[in-house]
Structures are given as structure tokens and as C-alpha cells.
C-alpha atoms as a PDB file:
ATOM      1  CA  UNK A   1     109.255  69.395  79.360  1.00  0.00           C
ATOM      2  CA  UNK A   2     107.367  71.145  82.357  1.00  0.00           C
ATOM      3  CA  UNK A   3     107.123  69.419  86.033  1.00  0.00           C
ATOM      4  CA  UNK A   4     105.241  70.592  89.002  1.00  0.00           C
ATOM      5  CA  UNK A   5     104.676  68.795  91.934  1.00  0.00           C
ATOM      6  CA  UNK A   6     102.178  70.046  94.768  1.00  0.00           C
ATOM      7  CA  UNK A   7      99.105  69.472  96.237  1.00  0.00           C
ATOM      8  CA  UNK A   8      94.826  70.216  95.057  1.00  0.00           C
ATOM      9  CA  UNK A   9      94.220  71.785  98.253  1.00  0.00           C
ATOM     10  CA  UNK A  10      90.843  71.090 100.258  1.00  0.00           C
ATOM     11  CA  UNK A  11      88.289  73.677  99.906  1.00  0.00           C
ATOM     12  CA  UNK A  12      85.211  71.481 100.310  1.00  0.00           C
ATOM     13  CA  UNK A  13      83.973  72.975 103.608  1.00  0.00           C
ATOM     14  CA  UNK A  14      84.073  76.503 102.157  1.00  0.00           C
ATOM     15  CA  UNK A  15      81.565  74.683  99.168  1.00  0.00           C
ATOM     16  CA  UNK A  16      79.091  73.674 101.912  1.00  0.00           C
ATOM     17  CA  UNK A  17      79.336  77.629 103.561  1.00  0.00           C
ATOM     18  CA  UNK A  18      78.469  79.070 100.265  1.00  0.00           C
ATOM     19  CA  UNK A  19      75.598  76.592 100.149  1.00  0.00           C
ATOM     20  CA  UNK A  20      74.431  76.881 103.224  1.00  0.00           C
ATOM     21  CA  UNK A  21      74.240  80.626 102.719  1.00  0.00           C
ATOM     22  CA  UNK A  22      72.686  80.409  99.319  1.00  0.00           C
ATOM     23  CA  UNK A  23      69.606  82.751 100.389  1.00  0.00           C
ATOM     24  CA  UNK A  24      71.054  85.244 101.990  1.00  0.00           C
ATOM     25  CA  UNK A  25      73.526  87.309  99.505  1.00  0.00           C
ATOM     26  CA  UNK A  26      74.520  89.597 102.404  1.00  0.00           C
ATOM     27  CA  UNK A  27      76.198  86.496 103.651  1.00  0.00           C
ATOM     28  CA  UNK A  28      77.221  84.706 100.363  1.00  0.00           C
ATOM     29  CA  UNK A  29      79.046  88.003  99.303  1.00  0.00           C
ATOM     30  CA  UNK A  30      80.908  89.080 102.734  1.00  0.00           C
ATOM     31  CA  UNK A  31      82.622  85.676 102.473  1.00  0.00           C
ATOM     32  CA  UNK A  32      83.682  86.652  99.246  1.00  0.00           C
ATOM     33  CA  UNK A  33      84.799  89.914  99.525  1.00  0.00           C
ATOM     34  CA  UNK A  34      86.477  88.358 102.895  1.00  0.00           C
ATOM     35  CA  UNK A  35      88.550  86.071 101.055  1.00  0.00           C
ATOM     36  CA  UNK A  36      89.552  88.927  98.663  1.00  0.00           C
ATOM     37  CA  UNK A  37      90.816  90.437 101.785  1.00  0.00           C
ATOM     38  CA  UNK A  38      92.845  87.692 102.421  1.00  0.00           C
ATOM     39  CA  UNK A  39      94.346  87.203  98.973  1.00  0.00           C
ATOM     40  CA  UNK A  40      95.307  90.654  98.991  1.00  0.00           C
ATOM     41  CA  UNK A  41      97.196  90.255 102.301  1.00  0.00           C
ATOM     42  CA  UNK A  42      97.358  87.272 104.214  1.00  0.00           C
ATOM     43  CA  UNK A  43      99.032  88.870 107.324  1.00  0.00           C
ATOM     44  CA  UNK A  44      95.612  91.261 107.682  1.00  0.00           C
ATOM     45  CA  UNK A  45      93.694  91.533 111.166  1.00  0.00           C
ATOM     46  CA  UNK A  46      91.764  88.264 110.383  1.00  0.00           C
ATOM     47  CA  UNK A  47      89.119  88.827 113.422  1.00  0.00           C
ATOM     48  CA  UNK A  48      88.635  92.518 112.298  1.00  0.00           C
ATOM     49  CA  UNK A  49      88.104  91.947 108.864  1.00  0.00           C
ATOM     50  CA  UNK A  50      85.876  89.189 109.671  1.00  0.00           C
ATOM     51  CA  UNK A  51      83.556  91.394 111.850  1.00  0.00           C
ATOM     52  CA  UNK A  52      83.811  94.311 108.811  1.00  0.00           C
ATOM     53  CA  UNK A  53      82.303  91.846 106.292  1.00  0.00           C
ATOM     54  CA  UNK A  54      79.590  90.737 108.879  1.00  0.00           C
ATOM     55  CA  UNK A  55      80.339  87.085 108.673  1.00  0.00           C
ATOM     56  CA  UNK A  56      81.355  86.485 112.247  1.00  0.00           C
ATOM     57  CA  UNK A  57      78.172  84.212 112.528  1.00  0.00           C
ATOM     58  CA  UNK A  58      80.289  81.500 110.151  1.00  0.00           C
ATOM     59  CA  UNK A  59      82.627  80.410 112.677  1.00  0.00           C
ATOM     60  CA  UNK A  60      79.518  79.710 115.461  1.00  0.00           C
ATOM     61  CA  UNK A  61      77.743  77.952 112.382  1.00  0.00           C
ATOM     62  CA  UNK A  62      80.116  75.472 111.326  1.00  0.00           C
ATOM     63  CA  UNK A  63      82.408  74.990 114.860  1.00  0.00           C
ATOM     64  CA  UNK A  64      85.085  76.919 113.135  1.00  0.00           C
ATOM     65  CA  UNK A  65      87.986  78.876 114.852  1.00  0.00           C
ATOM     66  CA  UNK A  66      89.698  82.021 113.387  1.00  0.00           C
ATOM     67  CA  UNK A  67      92.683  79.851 111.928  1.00  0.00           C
ATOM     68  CA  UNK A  68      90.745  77.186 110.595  1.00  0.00           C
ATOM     69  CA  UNK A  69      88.235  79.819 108.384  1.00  0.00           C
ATOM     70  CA  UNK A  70      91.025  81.520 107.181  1.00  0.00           C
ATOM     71  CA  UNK A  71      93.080  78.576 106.615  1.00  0.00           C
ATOM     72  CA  UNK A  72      90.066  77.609 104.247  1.00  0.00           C
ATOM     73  CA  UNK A  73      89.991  81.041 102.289  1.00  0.00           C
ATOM     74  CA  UNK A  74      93.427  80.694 102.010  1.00  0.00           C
ATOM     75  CA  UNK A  75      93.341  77.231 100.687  1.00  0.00           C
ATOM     76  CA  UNK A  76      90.607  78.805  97.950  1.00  0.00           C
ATOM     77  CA  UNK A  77      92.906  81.272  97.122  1.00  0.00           C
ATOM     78  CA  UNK A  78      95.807  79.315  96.245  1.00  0.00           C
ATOM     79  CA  UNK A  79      94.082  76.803  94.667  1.00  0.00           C
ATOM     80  CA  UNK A  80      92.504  79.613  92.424  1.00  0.00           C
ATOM     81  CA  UNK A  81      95.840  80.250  91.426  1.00  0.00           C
ATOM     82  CA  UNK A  82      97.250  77.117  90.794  1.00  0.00           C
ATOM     83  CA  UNK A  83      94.531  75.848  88.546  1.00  0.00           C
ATOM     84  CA  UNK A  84      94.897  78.988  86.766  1.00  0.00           C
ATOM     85  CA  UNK A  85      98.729  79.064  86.326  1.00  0.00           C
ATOM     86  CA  UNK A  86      98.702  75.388  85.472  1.00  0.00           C
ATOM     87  CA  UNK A  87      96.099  75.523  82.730  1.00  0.00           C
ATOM     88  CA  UNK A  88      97.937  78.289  80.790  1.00  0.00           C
ATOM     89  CA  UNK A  89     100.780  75.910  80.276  1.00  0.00           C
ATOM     90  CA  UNK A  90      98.926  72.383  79.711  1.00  0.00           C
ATOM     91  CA  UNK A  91      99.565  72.464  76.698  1.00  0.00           C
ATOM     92  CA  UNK A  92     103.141  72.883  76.822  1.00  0.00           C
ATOM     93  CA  UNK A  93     104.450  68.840  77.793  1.00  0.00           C
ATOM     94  CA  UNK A  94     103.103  69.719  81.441  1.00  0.00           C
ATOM     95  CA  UNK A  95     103.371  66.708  83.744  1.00  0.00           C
ATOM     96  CA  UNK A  96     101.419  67.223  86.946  1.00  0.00           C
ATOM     97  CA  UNK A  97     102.185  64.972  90.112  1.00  0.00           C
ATOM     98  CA  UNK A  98     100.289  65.493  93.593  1.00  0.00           C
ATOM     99  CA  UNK A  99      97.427  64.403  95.520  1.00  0.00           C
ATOM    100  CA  UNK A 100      94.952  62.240  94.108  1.00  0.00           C
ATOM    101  CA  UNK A 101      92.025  64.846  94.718  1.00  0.00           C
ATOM    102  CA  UNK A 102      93.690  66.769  91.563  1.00  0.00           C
ATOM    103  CA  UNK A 103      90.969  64.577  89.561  1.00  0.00           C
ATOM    104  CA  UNK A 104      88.180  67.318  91.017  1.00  0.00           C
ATOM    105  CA  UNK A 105      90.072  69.535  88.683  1.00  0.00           C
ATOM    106  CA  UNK A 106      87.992  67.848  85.709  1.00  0.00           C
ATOM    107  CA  UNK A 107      85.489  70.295  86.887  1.00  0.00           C
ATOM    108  CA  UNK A 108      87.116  73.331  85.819  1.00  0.00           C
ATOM    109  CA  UNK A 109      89.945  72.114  83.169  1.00  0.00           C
ATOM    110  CA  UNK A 110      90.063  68.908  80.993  1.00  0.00           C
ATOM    111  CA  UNK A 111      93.223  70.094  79.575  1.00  0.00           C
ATOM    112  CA  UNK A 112      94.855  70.371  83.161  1.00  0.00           C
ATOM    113  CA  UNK A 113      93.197  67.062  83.964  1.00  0.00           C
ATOM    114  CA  UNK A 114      95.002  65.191  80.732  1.00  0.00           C
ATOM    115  CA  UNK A 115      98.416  66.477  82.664  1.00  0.00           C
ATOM    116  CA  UNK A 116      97.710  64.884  85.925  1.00  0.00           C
ATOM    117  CA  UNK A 117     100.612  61.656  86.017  1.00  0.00           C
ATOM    118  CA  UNK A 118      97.764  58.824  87.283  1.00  0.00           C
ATOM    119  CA  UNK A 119      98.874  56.137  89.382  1.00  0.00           C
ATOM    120  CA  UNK A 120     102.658  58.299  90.008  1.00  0.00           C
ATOM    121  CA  UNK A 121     102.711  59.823  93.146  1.00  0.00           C
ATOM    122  CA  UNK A 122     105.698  61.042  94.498  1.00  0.00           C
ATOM    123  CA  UNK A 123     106.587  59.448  97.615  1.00  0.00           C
ATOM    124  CA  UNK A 124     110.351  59.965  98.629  1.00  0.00           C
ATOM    125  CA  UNK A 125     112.994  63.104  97.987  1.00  0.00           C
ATOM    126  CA  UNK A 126     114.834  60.363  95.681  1.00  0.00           C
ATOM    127  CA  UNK A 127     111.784  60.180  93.380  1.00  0.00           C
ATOM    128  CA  UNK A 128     111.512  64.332  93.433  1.00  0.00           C
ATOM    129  CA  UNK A 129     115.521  64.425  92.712  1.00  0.00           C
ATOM    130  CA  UNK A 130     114.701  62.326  89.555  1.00  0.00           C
ATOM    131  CA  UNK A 131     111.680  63.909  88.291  1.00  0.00           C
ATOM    132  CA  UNK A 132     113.314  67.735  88.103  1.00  0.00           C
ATOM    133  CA  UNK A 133     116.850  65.964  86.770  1.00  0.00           C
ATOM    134  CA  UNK A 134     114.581  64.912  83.876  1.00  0.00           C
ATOM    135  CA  UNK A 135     112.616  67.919  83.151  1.00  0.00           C
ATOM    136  CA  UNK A 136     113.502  71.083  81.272  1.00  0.00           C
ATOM    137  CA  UNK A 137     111.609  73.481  83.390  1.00  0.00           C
ATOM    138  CA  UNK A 138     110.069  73.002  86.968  1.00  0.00           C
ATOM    139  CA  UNK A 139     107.364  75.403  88.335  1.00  0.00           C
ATOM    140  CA  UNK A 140     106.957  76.418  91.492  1.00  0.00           C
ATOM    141  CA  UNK A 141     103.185  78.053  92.867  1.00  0.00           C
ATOM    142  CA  UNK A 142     103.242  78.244  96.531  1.00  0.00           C
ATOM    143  CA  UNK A 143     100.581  78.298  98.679  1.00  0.00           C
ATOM    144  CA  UNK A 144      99.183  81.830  99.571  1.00  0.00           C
ATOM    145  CA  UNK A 145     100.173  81.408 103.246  1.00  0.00           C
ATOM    146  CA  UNK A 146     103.864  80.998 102.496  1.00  0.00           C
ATOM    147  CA  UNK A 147     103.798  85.152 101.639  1.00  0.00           C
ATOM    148  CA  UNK A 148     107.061  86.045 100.604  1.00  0.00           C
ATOM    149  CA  UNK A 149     108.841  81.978 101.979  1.00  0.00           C
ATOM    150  CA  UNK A 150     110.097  79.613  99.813  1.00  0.00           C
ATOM    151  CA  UNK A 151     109.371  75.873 100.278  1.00  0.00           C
ATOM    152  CA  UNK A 152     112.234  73.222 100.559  1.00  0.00           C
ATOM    153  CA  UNK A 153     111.205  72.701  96.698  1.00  0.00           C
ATOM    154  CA  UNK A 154     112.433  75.576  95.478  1.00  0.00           C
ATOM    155  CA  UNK A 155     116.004  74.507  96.705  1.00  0.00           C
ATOM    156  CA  UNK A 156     115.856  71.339  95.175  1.00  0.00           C
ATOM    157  CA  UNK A 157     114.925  72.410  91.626  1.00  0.00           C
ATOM    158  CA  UNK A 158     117.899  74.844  92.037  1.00  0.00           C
ATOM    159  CA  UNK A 159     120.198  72.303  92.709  1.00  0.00           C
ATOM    160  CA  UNK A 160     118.904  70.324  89.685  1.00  0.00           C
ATOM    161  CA  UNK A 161     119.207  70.032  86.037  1.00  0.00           C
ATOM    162  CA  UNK A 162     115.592  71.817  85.678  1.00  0.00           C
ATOM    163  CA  UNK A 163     115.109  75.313  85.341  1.00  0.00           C
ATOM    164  CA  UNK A 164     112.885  77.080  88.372  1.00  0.00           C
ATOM    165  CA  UNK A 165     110.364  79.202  87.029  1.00  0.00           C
ATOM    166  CA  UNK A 166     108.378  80.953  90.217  1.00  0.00           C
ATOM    167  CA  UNK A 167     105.532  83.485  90.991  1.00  0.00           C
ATOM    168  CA  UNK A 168     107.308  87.126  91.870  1.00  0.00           C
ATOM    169  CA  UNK A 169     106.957  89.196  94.779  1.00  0.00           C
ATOM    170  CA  UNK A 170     108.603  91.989  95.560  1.00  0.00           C
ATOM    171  CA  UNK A 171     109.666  90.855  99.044  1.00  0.00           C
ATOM    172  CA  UNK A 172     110.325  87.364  98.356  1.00  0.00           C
ATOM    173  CA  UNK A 173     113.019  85.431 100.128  1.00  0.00           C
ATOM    174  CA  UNK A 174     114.858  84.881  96.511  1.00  0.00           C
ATOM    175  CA  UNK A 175     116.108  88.482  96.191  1.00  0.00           C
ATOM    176  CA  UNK A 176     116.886  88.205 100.376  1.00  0.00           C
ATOM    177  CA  UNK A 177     118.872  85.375  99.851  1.00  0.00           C
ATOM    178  CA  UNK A 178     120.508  85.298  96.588  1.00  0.00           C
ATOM    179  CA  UNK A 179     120.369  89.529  95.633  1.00  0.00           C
ATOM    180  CA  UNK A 180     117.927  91.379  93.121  1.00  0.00           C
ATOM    181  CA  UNK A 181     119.754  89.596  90.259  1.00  0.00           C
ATOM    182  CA  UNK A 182     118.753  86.287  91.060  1.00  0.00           C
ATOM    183  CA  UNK A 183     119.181  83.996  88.048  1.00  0.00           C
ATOM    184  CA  UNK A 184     115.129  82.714  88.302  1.00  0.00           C
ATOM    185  CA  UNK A 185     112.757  83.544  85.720  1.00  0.00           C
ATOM    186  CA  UNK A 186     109.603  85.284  87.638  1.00  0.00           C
ATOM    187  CA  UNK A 187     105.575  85.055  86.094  1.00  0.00           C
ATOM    188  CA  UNK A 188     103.266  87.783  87.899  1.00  0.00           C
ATOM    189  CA  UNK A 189     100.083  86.581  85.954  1.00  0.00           C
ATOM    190  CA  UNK A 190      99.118  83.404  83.797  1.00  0.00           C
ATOM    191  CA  UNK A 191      99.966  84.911  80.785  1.00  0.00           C
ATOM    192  CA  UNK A 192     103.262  85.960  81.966  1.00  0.00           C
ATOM    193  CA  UNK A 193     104.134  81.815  83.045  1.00  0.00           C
ATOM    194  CA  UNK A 194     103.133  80.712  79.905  1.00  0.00           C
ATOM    195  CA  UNK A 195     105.507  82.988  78.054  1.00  0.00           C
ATOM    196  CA  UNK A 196     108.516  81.903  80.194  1.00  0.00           C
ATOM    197  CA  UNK A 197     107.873  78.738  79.511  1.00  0.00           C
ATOM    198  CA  UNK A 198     107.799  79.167  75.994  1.00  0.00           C
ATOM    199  CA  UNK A 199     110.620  81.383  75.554  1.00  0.00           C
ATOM    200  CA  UNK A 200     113.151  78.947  77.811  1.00  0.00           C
ATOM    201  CA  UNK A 201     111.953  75.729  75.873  1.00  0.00           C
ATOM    202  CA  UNK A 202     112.690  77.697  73.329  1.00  0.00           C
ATOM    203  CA  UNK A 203     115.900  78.710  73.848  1.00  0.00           C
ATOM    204  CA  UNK A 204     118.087  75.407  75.553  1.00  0.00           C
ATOM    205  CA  UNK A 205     121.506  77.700  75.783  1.00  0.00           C
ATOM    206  CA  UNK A 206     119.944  80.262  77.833  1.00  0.00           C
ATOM    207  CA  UNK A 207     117.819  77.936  79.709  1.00  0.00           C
ATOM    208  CA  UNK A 208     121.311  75.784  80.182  1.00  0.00           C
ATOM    209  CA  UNK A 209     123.075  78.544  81.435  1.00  0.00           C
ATOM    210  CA  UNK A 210     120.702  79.642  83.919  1.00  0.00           C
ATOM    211  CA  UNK A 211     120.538  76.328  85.596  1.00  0.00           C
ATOM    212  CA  UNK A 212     124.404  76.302  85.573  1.00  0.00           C
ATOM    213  CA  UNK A 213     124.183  79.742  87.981  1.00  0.00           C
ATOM    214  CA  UNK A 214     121.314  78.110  89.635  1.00  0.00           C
ATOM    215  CA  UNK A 215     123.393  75.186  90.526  1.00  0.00           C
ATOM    216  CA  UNK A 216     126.335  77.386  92.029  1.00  0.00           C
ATOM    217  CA  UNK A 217     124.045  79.649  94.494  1.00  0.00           C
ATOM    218  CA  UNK A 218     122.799  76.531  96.330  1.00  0.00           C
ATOM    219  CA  UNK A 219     125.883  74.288  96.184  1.00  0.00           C
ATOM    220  CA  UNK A 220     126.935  75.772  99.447  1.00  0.00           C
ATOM    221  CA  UNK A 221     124.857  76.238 102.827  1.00  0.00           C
ATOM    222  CA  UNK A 222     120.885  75.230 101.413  1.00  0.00           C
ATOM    223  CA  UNK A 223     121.030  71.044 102.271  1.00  0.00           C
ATOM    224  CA  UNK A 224     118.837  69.414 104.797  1.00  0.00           C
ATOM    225  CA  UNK A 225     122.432  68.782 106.984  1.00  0.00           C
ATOM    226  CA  UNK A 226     122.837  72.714 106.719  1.00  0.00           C
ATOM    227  CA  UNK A 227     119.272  73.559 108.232  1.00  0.00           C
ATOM    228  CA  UNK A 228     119.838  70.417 111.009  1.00  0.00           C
ATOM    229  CA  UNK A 229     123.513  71.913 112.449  1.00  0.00           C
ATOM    230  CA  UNK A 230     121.617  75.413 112.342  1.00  0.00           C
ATOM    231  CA  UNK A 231     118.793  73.924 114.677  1.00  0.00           C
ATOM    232  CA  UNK A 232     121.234  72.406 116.849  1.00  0.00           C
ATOM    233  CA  UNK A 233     123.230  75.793 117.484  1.00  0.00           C
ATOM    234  CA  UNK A 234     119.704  77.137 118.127  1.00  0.00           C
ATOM    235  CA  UNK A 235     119.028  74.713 120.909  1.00  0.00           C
ATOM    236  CA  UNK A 236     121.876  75.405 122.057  1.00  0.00           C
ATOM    237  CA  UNK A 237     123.791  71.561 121.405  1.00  0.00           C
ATOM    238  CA  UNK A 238     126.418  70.582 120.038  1.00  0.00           C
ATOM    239  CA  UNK A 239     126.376  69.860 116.286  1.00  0.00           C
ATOM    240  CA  UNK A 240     125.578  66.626 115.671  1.00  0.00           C
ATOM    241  CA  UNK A 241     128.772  63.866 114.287  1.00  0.00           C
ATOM    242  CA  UNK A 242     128.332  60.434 112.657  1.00  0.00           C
ATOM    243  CA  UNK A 243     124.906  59.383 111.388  1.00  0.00           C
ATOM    244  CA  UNK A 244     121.320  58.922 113.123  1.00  0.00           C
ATOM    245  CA  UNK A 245     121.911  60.564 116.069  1.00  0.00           C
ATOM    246  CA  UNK A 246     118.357  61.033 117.930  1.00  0.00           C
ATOM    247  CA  UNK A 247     117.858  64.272 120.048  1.00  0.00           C
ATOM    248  CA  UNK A 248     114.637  64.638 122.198  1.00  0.00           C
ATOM    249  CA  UNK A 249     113.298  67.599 123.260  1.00  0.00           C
ATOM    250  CA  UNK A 250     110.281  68.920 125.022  1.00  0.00           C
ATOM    251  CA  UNK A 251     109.016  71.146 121.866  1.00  0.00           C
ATOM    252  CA  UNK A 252     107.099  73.085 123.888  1.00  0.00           C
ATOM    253  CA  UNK A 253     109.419  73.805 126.305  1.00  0.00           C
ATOM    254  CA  UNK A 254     111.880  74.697 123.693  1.00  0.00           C
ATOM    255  CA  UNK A 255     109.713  76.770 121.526  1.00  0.00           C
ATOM    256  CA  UNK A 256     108.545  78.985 124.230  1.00  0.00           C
ATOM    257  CA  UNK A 257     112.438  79.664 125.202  1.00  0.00           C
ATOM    258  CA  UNK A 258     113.244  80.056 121.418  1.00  0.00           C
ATOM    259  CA  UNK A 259     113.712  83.620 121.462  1.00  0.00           C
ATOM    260  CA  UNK A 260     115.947  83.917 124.026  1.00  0.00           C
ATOM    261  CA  UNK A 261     118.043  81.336 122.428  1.00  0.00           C
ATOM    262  CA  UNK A 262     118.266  83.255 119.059  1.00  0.00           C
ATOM    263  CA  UNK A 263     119.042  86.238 120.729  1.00  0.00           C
ATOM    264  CA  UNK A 264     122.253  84.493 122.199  1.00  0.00           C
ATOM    265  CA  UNK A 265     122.633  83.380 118.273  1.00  0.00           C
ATOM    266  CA  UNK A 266     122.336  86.450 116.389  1.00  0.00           C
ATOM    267  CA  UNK A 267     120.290  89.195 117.581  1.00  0.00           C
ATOM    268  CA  UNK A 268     122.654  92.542 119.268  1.00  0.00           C
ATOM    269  CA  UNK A 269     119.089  93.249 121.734  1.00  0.00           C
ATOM    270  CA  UNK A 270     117.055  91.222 123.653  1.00  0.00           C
ATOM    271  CA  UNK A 271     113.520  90.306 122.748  1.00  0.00           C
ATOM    272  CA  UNK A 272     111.474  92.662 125.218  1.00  0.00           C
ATOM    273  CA  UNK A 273     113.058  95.353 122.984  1.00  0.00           C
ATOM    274  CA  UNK A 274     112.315  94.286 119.914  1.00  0.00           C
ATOM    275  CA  UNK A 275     108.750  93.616 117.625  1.00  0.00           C
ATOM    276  CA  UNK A 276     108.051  90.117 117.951  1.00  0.00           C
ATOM    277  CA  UNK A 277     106.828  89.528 114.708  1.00  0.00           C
ATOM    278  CA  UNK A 278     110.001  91.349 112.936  1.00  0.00           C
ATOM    279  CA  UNK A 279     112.406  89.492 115.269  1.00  0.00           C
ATOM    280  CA  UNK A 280     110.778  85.997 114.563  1.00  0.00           C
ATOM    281  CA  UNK A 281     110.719  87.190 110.688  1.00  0.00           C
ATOM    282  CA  UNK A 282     114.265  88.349 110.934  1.00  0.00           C
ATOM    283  CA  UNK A 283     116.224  85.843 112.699  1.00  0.00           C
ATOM    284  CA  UNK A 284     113.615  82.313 112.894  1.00  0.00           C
ATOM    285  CA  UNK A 285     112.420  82.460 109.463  1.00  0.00           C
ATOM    286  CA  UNK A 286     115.531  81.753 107.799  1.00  0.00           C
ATOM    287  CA  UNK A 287     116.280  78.719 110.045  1.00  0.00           C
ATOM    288  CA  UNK A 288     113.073  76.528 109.623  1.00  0.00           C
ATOM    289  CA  UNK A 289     111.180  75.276 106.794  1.00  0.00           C
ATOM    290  CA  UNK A 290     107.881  76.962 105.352  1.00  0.00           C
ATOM    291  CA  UNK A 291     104.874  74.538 107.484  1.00  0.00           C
ATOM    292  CA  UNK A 292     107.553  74.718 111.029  1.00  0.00           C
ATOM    293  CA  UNK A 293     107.427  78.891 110.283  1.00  0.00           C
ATOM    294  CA  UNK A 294     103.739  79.119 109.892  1.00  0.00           C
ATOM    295  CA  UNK A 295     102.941  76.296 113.133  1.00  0.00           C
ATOM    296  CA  UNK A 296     105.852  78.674 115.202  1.00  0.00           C
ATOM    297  CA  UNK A 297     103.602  81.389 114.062  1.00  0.00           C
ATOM    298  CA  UNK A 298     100.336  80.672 115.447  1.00  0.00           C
ATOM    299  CA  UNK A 299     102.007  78.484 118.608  1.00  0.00           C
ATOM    300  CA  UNK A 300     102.846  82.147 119.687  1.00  0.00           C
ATOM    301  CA  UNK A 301      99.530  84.296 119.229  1.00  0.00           C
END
């Protein structure tokens, strides 16, 4: 009935901070409130809100840098999140595929744990194609660092006979791309998931017709050959003809000219005269998908 397909994320180191902390509370709960900081907004003033909690002393403790501790609340967040989306609808004809350390989540749900597909990891895009062609309804729960993004996933359910179901926010890249009538059922708590999935299992016409509009907004302009001719005209090549065509570049080297390329590509200024971060928002993270955005992103602090 139900298929989602992601990843337990690793949150082990943040179990040995806690623990290492145990006697001192001051400590124990500044990490906490910090990563309530981040769940609240990822995009904060990490190193400020770092020093407000009084935890600075973390990152000298365990060899951490900025990116990497946050990267780790982050990862707590979202996996906070998942477990409890996921739970609400185990019961439902859930199948759950993804890394083999979902088994840890027999520590906090046996129900979720019965849903995990042993031995079936996906491996290839041909095996993900099948899985949503066969299901009714496919979730989607990205991480907490993808903000308002949408991973390649996302696309792929669209284009398939599987209904998306995915968390709403007000910003997200769904009402950017497609308008605020977006044919995509939206959850904003666990409760909320569970009675989407309900109603559309439900209610197969509906469900059916959904999918059908689905289908038509990404049958045009959203495949993998779409996102590699947009690259090229970034770079500045031309677009690429027959198949297997290999094109090396110094990534460094093009990254750090990347702005003035996308200038020549769609922006009316140049960069010195606009914000950085709402130029690279505006005009790179259409182009490239969700883990490129978020590397681009820190290559240029």
C-alpha cells in the first residue's frame, strides 16, 4: 500500500556527547535546547547560537568542526521525525526500504521495525521505478537540511503510478515550481500523515486522479537529461549529443567561477550587486540536486 525509501541517519556520536556530559545538566541541556534551535531553523547563526547555549567546549572535546556538530543535530532532528511519521502509519501496509542500521529502530518502535523490507535494499533507479509503480501511496520525509528542497525522489514518485504524500512548508519548492495548487497531498504533523493515508487508500478514484495530474506536471523538463543539458549551458558547453559523452572539469575551478557563469545565464546584475545567498538560492538551486546544493553551500562560506 505505503512505500518509503530513505535512510536511519547516524546520530551515534551525539549518544556518546550526551553521555559524556551526563553530570553536568548545564551541558546536557544547552545541547538540547541547541538542537531545538536548529530544528526550528536550520539556516540560524550556527557559531552564535552555539556560544548562547554555552556549549562551545563540545567541538574542542570531541575534534568537531561547526558543520560536522550541526550536521549531527540535524541528523537527530530528522531522524526524530522520520521515526515519528513512519510509526503513525505502520500499521497501514507500510513497506520500509533503506539502510540496514533501520534495525536500531527496534529501540523505539517494534511496529516500525515489522515494516522494515529485510534483505531488499534498493540498489539502482530501476529497482526505485518498480517499487513506487507498485505502491498506492509513496511518502516522502526529507532530511531537515534540505529546508524548503526537494530530493530527486520526489520527481520520481510524481512521474509514477504512486501517489506522493509529503511534509508541508510554506516555502517549499512544490508551490515554486508547480503553483499553490499543486496536486500533492501535504501532512504538517503525524497525525495529519496518517489521515492522508487513510483517506487516499480509501478513496482509489481520487487517489487515481491525482496521480494522473501528477504525471502531467513532470512529463516535461524534471528528467536526469533535463538537469545534465542545464549543467552544460552553465559551464558554458555545448549540450551534450549521442550517448556517454565524458566531460572533465576542474570542480574547483569551476565552482569558484560559477556565479559569473549564471549571471551570463539568467541573472539581469552581476554578482557584486547582489546577496550571495539569495542569488545562489535564486538562480543555482533550481539547477542541482539537494546533496550538490548543500556541498555548493558550505564550499562557499
Amino acid at each position: 500500500n505505503i512505500s518509503f525509501v530513505g535512510t536511519y541517519f547516524y546520530c551515534g556520536n551525539l549518544s556518546k556527547i550526551l553521555e559524556f556530559y551526563s553530570e553536568s545538566p548545564v551541558m546536557v541541556k544547552g545541547i538540547i535546547e541547541l538542537a531545538e534551535r536548529v530544528k526550528q531553523d536550520y539556516d540560524l547563526d550556527f557559531e552564535f547560537h552555539l556560544r548562547d547555549c554555552g556549549v562551545e567546549r563540545v567541538l574542542s572535546d570531541f575534534s568537531l568542526d561547526l558543520f560536522k556538530f550541526k550536521g549531527l543535530l540535524a541528523n537527530a532532528v530528522s531522524l526524530n521525525k522520520r521515526i515519528q511519521y513512519l510509526d503513525s502509519i505502520s500499521d497501514l501496509g507500510l513497506m520500509l526500504y533503506g539502510t540496514r542500521n533501520w534495525l536500531n529502530v527496534n529501540q523505539y518502535s517494534l511496529s516500525l521495525l515489522k515494516c522494515y523490507q529485510f534483505g531488499a535494499f534498493i540498489k539502482t533507479r530501476e529497482q526505485l521505478v518498480a517499487l513506487y509503480q507498485k505502491s498506492k501511496l509513496a511518502v516522502n520525509i526529507s532530511h531537515h537540511q534540505a529546508v524548503n528542497g526537494l530530493p530527486y525522489r520526489v520527481y520520481d514518485i510524481m512521474a509514477s503510478k504512486a501517489l506522493l504524500i509529503t511534509e508541508y512548508r510554506e516555502d517549499s519548492d512544490l508551490f515554486r515550481l508547480f503553483g499553490e495548487d499543486v496536486p500533492v497531498p501535504m501532512y504538517k504533523n503525524a497525525q495529519e500523515l496518517r489521515d492522508l493515508c487513510e483517506y487516499y487508500l480509501a478513496h482509489e478514484e481520487e487517489r487515481c486522479k491525482l496521480v494522473e495530474k501528477c504525471n502531467f506536471l513532470v512529463s516535461e523538463g524534471y528528467s536526469f537529461d533535463d538537469r545534465v543539458r542545464d549543467f552544460f549551458k552553465v559551464l558554458g558547453l555545448p549540450s551534450p549529443t549521442g550517448n556517454g559523452q565524458v566531460i572533465r572539469v576542474d570542480a574547483r575551478e569551476e565552482f569558484g567561477i560559477l556565479p559569473s557563469k549564471l549571471v551570463r545565464v539568467g541573472a539581469t546584475q552581476s554578482i557584486s550587486n547582489l546577496n550571495l545567498r539569495i542569488f545562489c538560492v535564486r538562480f543555482v538551486k533550481p539547477l542541482v540536486p539537494v546533496k550538490l546544493w548543500f556541498w555548493l553551500k558550505n564550499f562557499f562560506k
